[in-house]
Protein backbone atom coordinates (compact mmCIF):
# COMPACT_ATOMS: atom_id res chain seq x y z
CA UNK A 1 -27.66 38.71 78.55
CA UNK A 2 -27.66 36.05 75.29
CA UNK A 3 -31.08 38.63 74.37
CA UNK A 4 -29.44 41.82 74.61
CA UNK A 5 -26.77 40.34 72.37
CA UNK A 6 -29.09 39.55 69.75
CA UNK A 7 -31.14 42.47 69.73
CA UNK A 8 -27.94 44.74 69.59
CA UNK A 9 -26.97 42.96 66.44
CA UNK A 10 -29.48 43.29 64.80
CA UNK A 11 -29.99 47.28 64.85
CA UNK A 12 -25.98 47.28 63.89
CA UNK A 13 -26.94 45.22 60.52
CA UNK A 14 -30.25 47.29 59.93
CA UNK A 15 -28.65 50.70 60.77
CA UNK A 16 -25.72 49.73 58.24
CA UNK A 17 -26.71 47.28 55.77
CA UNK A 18 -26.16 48.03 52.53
CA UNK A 19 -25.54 45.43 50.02
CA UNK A 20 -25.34 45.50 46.15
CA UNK A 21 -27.02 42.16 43.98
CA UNK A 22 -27.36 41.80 40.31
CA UNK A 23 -30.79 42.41 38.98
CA UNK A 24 -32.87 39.85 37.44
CA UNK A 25 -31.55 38.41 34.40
CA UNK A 26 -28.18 39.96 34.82
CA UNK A 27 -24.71 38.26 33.53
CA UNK A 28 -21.60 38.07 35.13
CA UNK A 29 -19.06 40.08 33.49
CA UNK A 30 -17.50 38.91 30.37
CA UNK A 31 -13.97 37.22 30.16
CA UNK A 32 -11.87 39.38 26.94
CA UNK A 33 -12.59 37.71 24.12
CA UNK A 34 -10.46 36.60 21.13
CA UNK A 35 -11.37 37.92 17.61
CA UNK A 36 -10.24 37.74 13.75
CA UNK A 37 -11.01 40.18 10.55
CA UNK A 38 -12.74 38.72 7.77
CA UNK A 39 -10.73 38.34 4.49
CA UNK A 40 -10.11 36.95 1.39
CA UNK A 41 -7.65 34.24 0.96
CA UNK A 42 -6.06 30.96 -0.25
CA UNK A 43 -7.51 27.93 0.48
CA UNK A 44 -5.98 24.13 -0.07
CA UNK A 45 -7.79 21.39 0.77
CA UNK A 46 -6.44 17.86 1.13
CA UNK A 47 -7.32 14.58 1.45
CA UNK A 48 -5.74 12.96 3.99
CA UNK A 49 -5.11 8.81 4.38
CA UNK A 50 -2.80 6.07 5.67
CA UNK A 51 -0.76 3.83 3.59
CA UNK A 52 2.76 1.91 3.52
CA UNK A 53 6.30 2.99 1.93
CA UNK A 54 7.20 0.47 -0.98
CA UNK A 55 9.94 0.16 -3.63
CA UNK A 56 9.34 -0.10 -7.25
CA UNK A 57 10.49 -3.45 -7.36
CA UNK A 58 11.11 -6.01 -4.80
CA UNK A 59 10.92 -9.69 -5.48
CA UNK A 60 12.09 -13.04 -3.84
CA UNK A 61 15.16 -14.51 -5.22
CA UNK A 62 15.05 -18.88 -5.17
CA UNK A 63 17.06 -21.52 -6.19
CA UNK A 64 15.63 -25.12 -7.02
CA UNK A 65 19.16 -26.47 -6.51
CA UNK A 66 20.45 -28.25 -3.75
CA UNK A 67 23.44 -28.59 -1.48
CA UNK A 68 25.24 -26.73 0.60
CA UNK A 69 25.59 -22.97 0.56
CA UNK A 70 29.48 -22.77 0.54
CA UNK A 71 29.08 -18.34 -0.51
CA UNK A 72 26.91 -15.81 0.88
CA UNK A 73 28.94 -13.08 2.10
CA UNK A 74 26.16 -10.18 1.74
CA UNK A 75 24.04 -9.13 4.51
CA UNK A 76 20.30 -7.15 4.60
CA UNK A 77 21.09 -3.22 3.26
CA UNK A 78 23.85 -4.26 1.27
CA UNK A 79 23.40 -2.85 -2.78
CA UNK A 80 24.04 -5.74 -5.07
CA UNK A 81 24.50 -5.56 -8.71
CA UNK A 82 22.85 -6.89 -12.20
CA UNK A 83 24.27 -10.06 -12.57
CA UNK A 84 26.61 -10.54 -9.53
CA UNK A 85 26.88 -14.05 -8.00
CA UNK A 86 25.32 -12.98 -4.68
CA UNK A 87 25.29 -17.11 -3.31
CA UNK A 88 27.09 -20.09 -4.46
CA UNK A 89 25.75 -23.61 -3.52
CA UNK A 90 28.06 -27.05 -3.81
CA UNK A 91 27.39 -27.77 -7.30
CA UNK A 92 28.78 -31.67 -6.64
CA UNK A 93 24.64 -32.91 -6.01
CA UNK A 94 23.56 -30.84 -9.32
CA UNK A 95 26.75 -31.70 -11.79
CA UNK A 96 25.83 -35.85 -11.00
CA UNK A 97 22.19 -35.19 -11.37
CA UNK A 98 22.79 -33.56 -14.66
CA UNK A 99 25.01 -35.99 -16.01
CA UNK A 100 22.43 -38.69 -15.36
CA UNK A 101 19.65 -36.94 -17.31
CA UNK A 102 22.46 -36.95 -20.32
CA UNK A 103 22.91 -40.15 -20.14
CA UNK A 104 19.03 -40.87 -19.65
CA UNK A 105 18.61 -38.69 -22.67
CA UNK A 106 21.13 -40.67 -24.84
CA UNK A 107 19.31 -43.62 -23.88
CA UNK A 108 16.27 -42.03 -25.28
CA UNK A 109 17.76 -41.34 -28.50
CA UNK A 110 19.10 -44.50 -29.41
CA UNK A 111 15.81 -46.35 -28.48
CA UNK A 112 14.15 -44.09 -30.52
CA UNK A 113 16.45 -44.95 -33.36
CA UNK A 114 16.16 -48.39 -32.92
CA UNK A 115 12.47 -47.80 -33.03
CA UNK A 116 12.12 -46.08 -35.89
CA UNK A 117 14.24 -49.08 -37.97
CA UNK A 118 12.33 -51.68 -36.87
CA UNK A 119 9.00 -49.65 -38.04
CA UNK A 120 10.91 -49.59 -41.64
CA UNK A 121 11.58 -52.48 -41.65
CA UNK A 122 8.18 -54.03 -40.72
CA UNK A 123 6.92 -51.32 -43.52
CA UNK A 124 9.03 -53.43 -45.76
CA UNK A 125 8.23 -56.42 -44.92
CA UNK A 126 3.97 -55.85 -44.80
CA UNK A 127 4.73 -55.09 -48.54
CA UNK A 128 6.10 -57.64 -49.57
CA UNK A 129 3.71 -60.24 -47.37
CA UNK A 130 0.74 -58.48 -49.07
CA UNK A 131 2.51 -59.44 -52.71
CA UNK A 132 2.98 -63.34 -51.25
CA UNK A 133 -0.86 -63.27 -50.39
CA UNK A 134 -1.64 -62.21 -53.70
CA UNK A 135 0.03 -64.69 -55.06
CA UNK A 136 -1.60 -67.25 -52.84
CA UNK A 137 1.69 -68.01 -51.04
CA UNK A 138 0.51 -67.14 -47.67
CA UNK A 139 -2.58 -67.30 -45.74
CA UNK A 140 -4.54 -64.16 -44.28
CA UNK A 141 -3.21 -64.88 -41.15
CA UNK A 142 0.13 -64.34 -41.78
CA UNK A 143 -1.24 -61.53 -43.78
CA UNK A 144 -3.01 -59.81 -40.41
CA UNK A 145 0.30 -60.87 -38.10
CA UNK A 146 2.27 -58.82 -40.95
CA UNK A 147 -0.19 -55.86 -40.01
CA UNK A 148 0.23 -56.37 -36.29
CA UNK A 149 3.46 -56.22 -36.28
CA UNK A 150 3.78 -52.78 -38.03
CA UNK A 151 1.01 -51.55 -35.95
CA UNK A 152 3.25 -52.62 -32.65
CA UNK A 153 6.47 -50.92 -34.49
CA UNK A 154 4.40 -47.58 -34.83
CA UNK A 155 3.31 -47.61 -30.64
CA UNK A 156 7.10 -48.72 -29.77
CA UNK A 157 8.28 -45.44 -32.21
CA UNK A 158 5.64 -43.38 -30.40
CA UNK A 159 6.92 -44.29 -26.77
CA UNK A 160 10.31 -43.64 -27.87
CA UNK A 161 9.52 -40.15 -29.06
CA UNK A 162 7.53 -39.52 -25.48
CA UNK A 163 10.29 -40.96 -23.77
CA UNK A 164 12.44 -38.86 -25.38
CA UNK A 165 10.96 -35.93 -24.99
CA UNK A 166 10.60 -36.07 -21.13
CA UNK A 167 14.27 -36.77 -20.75
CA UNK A 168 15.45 -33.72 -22.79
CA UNK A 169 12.85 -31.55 -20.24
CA UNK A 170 14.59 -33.42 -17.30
CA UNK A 171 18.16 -32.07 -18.68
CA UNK A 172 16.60 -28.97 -19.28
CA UNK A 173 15.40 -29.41 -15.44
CA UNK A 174 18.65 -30.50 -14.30
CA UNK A 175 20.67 -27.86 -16.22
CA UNK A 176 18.69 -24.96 -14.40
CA UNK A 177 18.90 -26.52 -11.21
CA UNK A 178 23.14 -26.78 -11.83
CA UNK A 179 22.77 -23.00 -12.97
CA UNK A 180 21.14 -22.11 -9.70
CA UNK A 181 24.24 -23.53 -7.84
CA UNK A 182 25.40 -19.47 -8.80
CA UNK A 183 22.48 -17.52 -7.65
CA UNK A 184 22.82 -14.06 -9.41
CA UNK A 185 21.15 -10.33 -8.82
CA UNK A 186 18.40 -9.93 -11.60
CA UNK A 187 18.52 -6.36 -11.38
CA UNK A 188 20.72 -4.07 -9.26
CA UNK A 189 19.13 -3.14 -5.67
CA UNK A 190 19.13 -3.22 -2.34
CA UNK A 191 19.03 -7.25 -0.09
CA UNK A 192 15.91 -6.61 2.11
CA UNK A 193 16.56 -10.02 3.81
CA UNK A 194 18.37 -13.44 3.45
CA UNK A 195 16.19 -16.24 4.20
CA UNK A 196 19.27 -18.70 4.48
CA UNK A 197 23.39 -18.46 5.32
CA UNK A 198 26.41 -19.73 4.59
CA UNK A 199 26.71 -23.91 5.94
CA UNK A 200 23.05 -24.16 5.02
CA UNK A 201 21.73 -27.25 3.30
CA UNK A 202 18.77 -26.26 0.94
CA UNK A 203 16.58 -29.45 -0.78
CA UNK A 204 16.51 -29.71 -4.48
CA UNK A 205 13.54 -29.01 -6.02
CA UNK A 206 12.95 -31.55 -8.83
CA UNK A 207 9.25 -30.60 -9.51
CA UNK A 208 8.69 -28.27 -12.07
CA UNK A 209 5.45 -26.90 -10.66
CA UNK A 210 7.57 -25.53 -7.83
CA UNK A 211 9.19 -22.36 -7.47
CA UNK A 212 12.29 -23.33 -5.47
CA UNK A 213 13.68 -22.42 -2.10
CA UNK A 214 13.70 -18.71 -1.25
CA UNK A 215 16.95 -17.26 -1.08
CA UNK A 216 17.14 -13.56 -0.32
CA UNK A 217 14.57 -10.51 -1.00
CA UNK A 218 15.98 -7.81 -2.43
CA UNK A 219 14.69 -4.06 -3.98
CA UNK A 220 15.32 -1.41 -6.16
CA UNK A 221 15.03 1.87 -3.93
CA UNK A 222 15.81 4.47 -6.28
CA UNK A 223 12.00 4.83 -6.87
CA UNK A 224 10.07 5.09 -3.39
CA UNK A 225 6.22 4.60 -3.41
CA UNK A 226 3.35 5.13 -0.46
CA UNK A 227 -0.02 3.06 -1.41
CA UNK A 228 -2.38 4.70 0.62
CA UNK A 229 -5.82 3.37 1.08
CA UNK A 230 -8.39 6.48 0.29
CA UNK A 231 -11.71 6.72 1.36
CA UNK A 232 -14.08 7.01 -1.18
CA UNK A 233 -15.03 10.22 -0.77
CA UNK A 234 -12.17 11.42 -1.17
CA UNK A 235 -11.59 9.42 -4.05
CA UNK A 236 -13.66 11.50 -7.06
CA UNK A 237 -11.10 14.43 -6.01
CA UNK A 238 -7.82 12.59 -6.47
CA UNK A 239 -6.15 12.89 -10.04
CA UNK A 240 -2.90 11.48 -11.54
CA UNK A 241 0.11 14.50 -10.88
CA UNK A 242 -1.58 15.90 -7.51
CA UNK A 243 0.83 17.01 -5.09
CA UNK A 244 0.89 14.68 -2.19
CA UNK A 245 3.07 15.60 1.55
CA UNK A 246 4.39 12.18 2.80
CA UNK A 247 5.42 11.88 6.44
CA UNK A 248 6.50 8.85 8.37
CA UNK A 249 6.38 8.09 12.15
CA UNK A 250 10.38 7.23 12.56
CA UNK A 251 10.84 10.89 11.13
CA UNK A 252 7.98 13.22 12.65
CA UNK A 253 10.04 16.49 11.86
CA UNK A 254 10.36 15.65 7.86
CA UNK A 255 7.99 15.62 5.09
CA UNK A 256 8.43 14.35 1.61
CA UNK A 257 7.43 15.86 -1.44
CA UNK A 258 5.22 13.29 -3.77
CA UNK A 259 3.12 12.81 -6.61
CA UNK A 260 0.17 11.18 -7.53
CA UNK A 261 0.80 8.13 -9.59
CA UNK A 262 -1.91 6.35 -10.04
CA UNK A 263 -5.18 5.40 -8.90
CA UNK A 264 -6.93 1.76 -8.44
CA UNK A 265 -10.45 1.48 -10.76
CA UNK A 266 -11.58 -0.64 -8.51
CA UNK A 267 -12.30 0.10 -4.25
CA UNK A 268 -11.78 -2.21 -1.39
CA UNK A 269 -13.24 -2.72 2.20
CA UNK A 270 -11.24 -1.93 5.02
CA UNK A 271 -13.21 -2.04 8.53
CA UNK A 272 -16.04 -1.47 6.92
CA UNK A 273 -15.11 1.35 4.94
CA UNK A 274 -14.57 1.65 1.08
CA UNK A 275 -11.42 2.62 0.10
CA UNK A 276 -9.40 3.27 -3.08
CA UNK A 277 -5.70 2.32 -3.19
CA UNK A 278 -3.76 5.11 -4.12
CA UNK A 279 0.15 4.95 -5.56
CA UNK A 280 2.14 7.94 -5.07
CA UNK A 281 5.72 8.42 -5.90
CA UNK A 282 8.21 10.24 -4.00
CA UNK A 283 10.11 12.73 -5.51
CA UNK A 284 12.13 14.75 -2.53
CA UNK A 285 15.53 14.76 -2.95
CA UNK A 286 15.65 13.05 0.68
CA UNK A 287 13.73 9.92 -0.18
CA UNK A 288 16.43 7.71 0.55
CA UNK A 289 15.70 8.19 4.24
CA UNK A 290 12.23 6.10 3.48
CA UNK A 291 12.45 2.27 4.24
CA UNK A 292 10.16 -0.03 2.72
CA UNK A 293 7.46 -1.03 5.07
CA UNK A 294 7.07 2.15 7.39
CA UNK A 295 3.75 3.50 8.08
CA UNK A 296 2.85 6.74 6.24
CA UNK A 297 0.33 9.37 6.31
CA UNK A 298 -0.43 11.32 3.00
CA UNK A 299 -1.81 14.59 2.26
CA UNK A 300 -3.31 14.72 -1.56
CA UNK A 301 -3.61 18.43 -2.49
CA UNK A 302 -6.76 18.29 -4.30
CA UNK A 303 -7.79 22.10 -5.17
CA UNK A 304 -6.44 25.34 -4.59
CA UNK A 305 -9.35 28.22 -4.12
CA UNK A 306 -7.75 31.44 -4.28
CA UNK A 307 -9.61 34.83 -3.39
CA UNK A 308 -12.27 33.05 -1.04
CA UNK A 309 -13.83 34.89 1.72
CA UNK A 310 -12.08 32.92 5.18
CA UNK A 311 -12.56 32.88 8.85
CA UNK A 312 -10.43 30.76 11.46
CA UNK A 313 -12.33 27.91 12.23
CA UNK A 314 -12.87 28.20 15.53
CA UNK A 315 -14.85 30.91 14.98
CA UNK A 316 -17.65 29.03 13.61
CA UNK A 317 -20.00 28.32 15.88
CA UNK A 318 -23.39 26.51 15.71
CA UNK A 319 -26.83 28.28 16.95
CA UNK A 320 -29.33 24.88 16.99
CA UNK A 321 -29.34 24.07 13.47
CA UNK A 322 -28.08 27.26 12.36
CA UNK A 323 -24.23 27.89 12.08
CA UNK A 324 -22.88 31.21 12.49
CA UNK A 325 -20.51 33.52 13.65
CA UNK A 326 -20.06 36.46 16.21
CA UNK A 327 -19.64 39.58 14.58
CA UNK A 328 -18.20 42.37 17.26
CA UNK A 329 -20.76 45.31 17.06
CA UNK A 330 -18.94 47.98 19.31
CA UNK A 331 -18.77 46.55 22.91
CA UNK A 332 -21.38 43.70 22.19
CA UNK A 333 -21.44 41.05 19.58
CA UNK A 334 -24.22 39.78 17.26
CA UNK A 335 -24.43 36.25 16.68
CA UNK A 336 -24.64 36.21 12.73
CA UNK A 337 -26.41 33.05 10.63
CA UNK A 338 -23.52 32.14 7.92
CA UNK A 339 -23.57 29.64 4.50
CA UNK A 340 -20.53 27.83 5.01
CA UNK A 341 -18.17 26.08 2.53
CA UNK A 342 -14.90 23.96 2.75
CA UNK A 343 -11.96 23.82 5.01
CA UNK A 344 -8.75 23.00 5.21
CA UNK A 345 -8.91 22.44 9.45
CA UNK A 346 -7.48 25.63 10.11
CA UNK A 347 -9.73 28.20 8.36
CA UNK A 348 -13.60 27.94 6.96
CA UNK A 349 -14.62 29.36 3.54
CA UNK A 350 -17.74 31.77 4.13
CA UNK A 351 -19.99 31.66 1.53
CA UNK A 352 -22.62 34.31 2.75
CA UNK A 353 -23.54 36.31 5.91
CA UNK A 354 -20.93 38.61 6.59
CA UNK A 355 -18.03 40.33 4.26
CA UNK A 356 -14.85 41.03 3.99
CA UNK A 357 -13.68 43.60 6.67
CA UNK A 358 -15.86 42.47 9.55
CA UNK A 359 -14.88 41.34 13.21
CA UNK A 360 -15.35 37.78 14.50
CA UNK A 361 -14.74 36.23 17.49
CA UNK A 362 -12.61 33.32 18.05
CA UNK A 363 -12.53 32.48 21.37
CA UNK A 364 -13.95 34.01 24.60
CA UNK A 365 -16.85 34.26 26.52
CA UNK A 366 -19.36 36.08 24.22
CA UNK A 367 -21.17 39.38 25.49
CA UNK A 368 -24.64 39.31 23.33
CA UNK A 369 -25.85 42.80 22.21
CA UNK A 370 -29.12 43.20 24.07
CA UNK A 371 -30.95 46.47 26.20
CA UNK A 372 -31.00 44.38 29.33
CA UNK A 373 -27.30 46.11 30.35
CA UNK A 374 -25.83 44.72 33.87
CA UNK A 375 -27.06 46.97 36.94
CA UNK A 376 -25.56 47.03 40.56
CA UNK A 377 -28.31 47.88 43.07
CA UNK A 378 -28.15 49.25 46.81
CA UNK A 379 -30.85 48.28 48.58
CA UNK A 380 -30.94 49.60 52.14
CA UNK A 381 -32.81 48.55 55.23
């Protein structure tokens, strides 16, 4: 029975098979395809880098007084102005250490006084000792102790003058460090940060070669810079007044117009890479919106080619070591060999190869132009 079965099947598919198959070398059919005209154009090209928003100014107020902060009533974002007291110290410490280095000085003056009249005198006195050994009146030892003695009047006047002049620098010292009891805005800004508060107790600082304790930071915001590290290149491209786009990661939507301000003569190496610092200086009318310290991307607008011969991007495609586009020839398309030039990422400046007017694809599954056409055959059995 399981014969019969077999054998019956088989006539069915012989008496009526007929299937279709693609002949050798045949494609698939083609996906539509995307394409673009060829024309003339604008095309900017930028150079693109990284860099961090900073003020104009921004410096570290200190103090080299000491005591206790008894004023500081600002906080960070507050605007301060030329010459305000911003923080007041206990001036009690300062006031007794000045009034010891005026009375150290006055010391020093009236030991240099009575220096300088016992070196007269002892000028005086050599004089008339040289006159009494002339005269045979005294011997030459007397004579030489004479000598000595003016000598020793000269070194005291000499120590007096040194002694002197180190107490008037520690007035000078102690005066600035009284002064500093008012700490004052040197320019009018913005407080960045305050390093100390109010009930603070900040050491003295009684060495010259030191700075003093930091106080507060503060900034002048009405000018807003990006230094941008630029790779180098980039660099030969980037000029003084260039048009720069600023955006900032806390404010993705917004850009900020910018200019080139200047450009650093000398590179430096970051991760291996040469870069050139590059200062730009925003000029949008919304700049206030930039803090110092927020990360910022840059755009330098470094020419402007008008009337050159553009495809999208995407439509250049590369052919080994050839690169070229696909020109639509009716139903078919040609791959084309193309000189290339710049681009701006979104379209390709086409030197040679094709001209204004023509078809390219974009995007697609290409369909080359060829005689070997798909074909459906029936075979029978």
């Amino acid at each position: 029975m399981k014969k019969w079965i077999i054998i019956i099947a088989a006539v069915a598919l012989i008496a009526g098979g007929a299937y279709y198959f693609l002949s050798a070398g045949e494609k698939a059919p083609v996906e539509p395809v995307k394409t673009a005209k060829v024309s003339r154009g604008e095309l900017r090209l930028e150079a693109m880098a990284n860099g961090t928003v900073n003020p104009e100014i921004e410096v570290i107020v200190k103090s080299k007084a000491g005591g206790e902060i008894i004023e500081f009533p600002n906080y960070a974002g507050d605007l301060i102005k030329k010459g305000e007291v911003v923080v007041r110290l206990d001036p009690e410490t300062e006031e007794a250490r000045t009034k010891q280095a005026e009375a150290a000085l006055l010391g020093a003056k009236a030991r240099l006084e009575r220096a300088k009249i016992a070196l007269k005198d002892y000028r005086v006195k050599l004089v008339r000792q040289k006159k009494l050994f002339e005269d045979g009146i005294i011997s030459t030892q007397e004579l030489e102790d004479s000598e000595t003695a003016l000598q020793t009047a000269g070194a005291e006047v000499s120590i007096a003058e040194a002694e002197l002049l180190h107490s008037s620098e520690a007035l000078k010292e102690a005066a600035e460090r009284l002064a500093d009891t008012s700490i004052r805005a040197p320019f009018t800004g913005t407080i960045l940060k305050k390093f100390v508060d109010r009930g603070q107790v900040i050491s003295s600082t009684i060495s010259s070669a030191s700075e003093g304790t930091q106080i507060f930071s503060m900034a002048n915001l009405d000018k807003i810079y990006v230094t941008a590290g630029v790779d180098e290149v980039d660099i030969a491209s980037i000029k003084p007044g260039q048009s720069v786009v600023v955006t900032v990661d806390a404010l993705p939507e917004k850009s900020f117009e910018a200019l080139v301000e200047r450009v650093a003569p000398q590179g430096r190496t970051e991760r291996t890479v040469t870069v050139f610092d590059v200062v730009v200086r925003v000029v949008d009318k919304d700049k206030a919106l930039l803090m110092p310290g927020m990360t910022a991307d840059v755009k330098v607008l470094t020419d402007i080619r008008k009337g050159v011969l553009l495809v999208p991007r995407e439509a250049v495609k590369s052919k080994g070591s050839k690169a070229g586009v696909y020109l639509v020839k009716g139903s078919a398309q040609e791959f084309v060999e193309v000189q290339t030039g710049d681009t701006d990422g979104v379209f390709t400046e086409i030197r040679n190869g094709i001209a204004e007017g023509d078809e390219v694809v974009t995007s697609g599954v290409t369909k080359t132009n060829n005689n070997n056409a798909q074909t459906r055959r029936r075979m029978f059995f």
